[in-house]
C-alpha atoms as a PDB file:
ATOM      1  CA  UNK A   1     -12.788   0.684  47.332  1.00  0.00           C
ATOM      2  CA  UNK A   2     -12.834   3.255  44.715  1.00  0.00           C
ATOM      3  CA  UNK A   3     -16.453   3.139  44.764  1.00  0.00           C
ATOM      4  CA  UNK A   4     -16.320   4.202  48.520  1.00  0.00           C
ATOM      5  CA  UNK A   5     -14.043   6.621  48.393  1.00  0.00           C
ATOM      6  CA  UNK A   6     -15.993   8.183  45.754  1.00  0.00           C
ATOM      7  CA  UNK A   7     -18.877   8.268  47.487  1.00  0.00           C
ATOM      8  CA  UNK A   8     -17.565   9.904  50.488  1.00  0.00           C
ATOM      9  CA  UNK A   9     -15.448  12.500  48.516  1.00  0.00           C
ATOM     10  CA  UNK A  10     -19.375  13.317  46.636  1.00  0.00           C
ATOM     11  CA  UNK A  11     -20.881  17.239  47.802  1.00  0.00           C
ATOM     12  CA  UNK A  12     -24.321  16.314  48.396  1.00  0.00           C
ATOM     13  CA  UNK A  13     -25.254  20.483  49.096  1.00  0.00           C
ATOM     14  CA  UNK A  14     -26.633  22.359  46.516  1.00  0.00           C
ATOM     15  CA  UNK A  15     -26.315  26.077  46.354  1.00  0.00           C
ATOM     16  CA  UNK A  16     -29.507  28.350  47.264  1.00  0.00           C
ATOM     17  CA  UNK A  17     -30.256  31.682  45.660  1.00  0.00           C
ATOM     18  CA  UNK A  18     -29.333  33.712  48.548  1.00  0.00           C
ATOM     19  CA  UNK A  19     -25.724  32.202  48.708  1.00  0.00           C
ATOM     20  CA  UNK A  20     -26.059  29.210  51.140  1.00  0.00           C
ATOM     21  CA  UNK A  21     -26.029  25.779  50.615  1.00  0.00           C
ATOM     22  CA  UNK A  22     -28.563  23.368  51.448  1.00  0.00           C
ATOM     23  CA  UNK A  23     -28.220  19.470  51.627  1.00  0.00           C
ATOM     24  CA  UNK A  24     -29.914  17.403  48.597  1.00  0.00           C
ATOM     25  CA  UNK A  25     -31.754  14.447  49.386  1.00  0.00           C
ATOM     26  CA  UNK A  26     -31.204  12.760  46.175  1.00  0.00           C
ATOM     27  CA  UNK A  27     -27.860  13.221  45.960  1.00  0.00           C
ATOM     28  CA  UNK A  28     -27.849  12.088  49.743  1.00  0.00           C
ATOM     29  CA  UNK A  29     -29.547   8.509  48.569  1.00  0.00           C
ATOM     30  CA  UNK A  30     -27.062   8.717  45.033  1.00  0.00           C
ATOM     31  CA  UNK A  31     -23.964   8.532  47.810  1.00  0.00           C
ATOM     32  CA  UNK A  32     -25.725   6.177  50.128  1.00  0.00           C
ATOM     33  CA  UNK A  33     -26.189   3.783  46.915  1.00  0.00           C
ATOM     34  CA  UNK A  34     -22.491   4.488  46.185  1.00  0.00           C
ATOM     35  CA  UNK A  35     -21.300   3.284  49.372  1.00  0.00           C
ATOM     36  CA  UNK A  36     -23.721   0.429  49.750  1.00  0.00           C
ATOM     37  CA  UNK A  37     -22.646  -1.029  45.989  1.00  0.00           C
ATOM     38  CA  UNK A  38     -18.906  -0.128  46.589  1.00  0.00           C
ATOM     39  CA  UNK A  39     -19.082  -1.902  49.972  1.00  0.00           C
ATOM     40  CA  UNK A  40     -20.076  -4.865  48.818  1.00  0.00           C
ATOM     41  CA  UNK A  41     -18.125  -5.261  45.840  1.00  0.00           C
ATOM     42  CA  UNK A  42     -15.094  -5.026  48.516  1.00  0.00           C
ATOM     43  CA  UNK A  43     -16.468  -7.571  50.281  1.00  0.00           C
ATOM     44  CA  UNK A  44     -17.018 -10.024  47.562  1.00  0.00           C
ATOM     45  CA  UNK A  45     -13.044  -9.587  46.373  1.00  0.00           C
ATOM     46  CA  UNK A  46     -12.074 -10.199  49.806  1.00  0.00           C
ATOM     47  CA  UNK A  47     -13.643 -13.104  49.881  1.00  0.00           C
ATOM     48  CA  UNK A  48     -12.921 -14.555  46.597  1.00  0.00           C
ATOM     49  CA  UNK A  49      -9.317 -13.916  47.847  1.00  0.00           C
ATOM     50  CA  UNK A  50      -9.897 -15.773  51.227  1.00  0.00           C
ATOM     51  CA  UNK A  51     -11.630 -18.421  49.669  1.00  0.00           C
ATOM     52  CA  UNK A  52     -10.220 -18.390  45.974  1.00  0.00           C
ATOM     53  CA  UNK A  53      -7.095 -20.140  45.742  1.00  0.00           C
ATOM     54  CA  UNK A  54      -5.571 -21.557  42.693  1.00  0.00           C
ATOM     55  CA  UNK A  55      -6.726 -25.098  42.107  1.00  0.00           C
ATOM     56  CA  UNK A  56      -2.897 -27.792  42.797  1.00  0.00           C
ATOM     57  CA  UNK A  57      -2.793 -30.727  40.636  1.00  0.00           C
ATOM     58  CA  UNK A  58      -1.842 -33.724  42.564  1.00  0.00           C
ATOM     59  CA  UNK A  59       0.733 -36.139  41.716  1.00  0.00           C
ATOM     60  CA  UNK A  60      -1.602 -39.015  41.274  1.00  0.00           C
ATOM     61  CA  UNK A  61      -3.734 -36.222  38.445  1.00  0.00           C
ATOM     62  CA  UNK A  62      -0.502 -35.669  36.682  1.00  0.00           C
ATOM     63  CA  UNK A  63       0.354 -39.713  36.345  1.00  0.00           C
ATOM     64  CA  UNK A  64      -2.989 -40.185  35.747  1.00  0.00           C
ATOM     65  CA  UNK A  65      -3.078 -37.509  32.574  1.00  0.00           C
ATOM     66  CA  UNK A  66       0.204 -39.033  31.399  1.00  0.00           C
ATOM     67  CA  UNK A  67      -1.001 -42.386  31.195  1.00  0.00           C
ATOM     68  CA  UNK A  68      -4.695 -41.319  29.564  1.00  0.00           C
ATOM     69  CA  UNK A  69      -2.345 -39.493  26.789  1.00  0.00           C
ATOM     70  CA  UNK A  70      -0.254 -42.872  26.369  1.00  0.00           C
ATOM     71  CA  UNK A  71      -2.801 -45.587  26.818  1.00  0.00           C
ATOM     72  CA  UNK A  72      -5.499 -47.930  25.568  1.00  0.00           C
ATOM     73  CA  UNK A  73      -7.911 -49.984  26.732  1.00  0.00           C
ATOM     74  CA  UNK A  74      -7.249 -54.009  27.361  1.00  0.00           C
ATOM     75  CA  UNK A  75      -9.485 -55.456  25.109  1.00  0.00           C
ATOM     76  CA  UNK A  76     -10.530 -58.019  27.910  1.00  0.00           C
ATOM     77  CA  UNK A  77     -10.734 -56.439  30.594  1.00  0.00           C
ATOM     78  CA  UNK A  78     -11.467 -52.659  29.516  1.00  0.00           C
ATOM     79  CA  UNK A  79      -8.554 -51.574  31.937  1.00  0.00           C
ATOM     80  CA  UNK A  80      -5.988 -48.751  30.615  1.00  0.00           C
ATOM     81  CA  UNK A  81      -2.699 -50.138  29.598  1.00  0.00           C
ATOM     82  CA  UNK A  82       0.193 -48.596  27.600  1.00  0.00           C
ATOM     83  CA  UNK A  83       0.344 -48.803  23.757  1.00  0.00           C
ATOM     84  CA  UNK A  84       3.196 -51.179  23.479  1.00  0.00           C
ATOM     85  CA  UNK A  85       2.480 -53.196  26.091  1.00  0.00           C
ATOM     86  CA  UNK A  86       2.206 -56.887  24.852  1.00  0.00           C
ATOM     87  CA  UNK A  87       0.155 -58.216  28.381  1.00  0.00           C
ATOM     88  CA  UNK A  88      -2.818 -56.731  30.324  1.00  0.00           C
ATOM     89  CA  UNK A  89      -1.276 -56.360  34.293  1.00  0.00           C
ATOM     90  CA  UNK A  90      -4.597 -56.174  35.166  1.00  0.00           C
ATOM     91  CA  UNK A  91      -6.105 -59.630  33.502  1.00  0.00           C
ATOM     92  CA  UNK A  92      -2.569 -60.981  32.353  1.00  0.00           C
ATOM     93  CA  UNK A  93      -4.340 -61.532  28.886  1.00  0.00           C
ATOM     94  CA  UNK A  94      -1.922 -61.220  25.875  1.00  0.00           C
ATOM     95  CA  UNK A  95      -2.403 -58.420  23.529  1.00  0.00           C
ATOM     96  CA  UNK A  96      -0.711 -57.101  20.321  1.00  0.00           C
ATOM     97  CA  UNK A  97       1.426 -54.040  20.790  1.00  0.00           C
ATOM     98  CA  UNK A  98      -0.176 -50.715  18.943  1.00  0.00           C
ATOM     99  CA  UNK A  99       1.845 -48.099  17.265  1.00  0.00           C
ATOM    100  CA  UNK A 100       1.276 -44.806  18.381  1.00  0.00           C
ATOM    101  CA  UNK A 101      -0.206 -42.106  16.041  1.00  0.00           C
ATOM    102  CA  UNK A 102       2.520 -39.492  15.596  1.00  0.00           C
ATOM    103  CA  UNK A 103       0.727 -36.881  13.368  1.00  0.00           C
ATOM    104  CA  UNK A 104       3.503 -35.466  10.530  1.00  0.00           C
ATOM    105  CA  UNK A 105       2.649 -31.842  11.755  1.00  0.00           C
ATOM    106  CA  UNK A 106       1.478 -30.329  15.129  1.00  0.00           C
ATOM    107  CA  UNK A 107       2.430 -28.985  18.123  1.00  0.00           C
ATOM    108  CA  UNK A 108       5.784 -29.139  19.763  1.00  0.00           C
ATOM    109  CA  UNK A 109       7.661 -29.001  23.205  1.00  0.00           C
ATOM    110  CA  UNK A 110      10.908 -27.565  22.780  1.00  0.00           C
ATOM    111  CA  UNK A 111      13.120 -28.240  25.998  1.00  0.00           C
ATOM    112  CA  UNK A 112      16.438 -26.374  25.835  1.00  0.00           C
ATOM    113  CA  UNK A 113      19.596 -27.708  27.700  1.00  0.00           C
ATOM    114  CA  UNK A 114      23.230 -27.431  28.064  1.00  0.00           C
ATOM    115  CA  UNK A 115      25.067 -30.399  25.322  1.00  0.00           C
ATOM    116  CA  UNK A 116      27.091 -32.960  27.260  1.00  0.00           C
ATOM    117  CA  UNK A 117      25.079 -34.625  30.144  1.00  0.00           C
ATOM    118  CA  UNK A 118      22.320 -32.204  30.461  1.00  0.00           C
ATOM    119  CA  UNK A 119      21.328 -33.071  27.185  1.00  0.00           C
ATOM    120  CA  UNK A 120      21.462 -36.558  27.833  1.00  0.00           C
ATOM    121  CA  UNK A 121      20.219 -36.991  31.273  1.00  0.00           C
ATOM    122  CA  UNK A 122      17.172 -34.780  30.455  1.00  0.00           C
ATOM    123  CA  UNK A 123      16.552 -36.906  27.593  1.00  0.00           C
ATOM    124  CA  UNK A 124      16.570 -40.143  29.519  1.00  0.00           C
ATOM    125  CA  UNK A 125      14.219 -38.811  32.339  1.00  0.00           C
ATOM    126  CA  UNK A 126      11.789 -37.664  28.865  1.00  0.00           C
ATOM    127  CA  UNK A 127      12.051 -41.179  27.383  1.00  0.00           C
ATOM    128  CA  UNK A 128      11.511 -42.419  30.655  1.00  0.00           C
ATOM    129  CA  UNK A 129       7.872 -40.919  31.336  1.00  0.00           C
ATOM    130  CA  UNK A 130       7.087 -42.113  27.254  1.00  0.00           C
ATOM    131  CA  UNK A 131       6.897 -39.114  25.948  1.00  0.00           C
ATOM    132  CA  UNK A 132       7.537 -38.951  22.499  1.00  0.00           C
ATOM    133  CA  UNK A 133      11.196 -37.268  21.779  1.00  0.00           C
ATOM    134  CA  UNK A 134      11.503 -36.839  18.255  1.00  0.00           C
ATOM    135  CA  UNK A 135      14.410 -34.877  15.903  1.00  0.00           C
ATOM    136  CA  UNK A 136      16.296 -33.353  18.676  1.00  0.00           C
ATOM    137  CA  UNK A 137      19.449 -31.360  18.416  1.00  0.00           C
ATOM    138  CA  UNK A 138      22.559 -31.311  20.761  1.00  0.00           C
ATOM    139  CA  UNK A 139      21.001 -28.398  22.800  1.00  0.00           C
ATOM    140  CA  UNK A 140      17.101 -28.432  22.194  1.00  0.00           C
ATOM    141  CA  UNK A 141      15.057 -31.549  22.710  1.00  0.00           C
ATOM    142  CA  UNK A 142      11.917 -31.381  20.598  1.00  0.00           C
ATOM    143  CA  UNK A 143       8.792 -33.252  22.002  1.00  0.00           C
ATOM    144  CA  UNK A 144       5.740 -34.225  19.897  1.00  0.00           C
ATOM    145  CA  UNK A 145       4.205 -33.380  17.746  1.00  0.00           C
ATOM    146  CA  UNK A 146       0.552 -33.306  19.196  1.00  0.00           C
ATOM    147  CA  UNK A 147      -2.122 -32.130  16.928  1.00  0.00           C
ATOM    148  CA  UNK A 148      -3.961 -30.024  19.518  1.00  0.00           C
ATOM    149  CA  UNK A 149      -2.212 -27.589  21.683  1.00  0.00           C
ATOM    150  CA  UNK A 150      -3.482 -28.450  24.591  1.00  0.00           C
ATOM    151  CA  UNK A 151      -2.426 -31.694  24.721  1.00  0.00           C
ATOM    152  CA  UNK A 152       1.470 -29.972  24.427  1.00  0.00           C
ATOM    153  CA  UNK A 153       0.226 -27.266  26.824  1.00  0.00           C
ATOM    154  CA  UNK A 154      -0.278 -29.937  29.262  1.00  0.00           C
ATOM    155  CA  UNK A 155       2.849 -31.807  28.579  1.00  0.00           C
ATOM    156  CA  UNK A 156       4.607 -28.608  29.142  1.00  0.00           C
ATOM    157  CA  UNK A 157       2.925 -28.192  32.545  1.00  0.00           C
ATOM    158  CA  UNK A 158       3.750 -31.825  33.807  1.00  0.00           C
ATOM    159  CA  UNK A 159       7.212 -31.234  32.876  1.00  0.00           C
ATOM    160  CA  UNK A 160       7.488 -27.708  35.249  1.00  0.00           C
ATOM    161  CA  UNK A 161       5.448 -29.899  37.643  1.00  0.00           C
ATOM    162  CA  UNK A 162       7.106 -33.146  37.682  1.00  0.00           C
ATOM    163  CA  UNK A 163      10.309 -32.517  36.826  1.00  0.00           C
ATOM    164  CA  UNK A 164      10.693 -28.419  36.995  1.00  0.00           C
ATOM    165  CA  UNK A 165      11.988 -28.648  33.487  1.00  0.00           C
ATOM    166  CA  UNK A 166      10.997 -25.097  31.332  1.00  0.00           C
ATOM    167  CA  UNK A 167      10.360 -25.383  27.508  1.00  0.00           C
ATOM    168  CA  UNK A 168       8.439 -23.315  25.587  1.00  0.00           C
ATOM    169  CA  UNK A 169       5.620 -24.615  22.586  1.00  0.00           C
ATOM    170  CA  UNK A 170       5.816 -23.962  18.752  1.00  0.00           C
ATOM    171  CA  UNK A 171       4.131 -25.388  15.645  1.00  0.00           C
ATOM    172  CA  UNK A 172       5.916 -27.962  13.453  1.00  0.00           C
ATOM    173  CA  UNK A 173       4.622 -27.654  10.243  1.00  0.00           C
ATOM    174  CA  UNK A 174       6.312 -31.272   9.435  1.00  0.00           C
ATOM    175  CA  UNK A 175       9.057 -29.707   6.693  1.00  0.00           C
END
């Protein structure tokens, strides 16, 4: 819209050398170009607006992230199952229980709360989607570590998403 307005504000006259002014026919075609480009370039934000929205993750994506972050395959059937479980639901085959890898150092979720039953109802609904709590306080609960931040970054957005819980990220460095 600039672009446009521009382009119409241009003087496309030129002064003559008996005081009159006289119309230019390349800056005529210079504010024709002006209007043509700035025109468009309208056009295309409009329609990246119309058209453009911001992409919603789905309640079957975020489950379905959650698990890939806290599962393995059955090593009969190939079907995702949690770390600890100790039987496929898929084949019913028995399987040994893995330990998670909890790196020393990473990438934390730090969810503040109120002490009392805040802190313990929030931390109830964490343990209950698997997510690792480790070395909380009595008003922060501390999730991770992760070694990459976005795994945490994503953790942090299922938690707005799922459970409209804020937190904010920081690096452990495991002292």
């Amino acid at each position: 819209m600039i672009a446009v307005i521009g382009a119409m504000a241009m003087d496309v006259s030129v002064s003559t050398g008996m005081g009159g002014r006289v119309n230019n026919i390349g800056l005529m075609a210079q504010q024709q170009n002006y209007l043509i480009v700035g025109g468009l370039m309208a056009m295309a934000g409009l329609m990246m607006i119309i058209f453009g929205g911001r992409k919603q993750i789905t309640p079957q994506q975020i489950s379905s992230l959650m698990e890939s972050r806290d599962s393995r395959p059955c090593p009969y059937c190939a079907e995702p199952i949690k770390h600890a479980a100790i039987k496929c639901k898929h084949c019913q085959a028995d399987v040994a229980a893995v330990e998670r890898h909890m790196p020393a150092e990473g990438w934390t979720v730090r969810v503040p709360c109120r002490p009392g039953d805040d802190y313990e109802s929030t931390r109830a609904r964490l343990k209950a989607d698997d997510l690792p709590v480790d070395k909380s306080t009595d008003s922060i609960i501390i999730i991770g570590p992760y070694e990459l931040k976005d795994a945490a970054v994503d953790v942090l957005r299922i938690l707005h998403e799922r459970h409209s819980i804020f937190g904010e990220l920081s690096y452990d460095d495991g002292r």
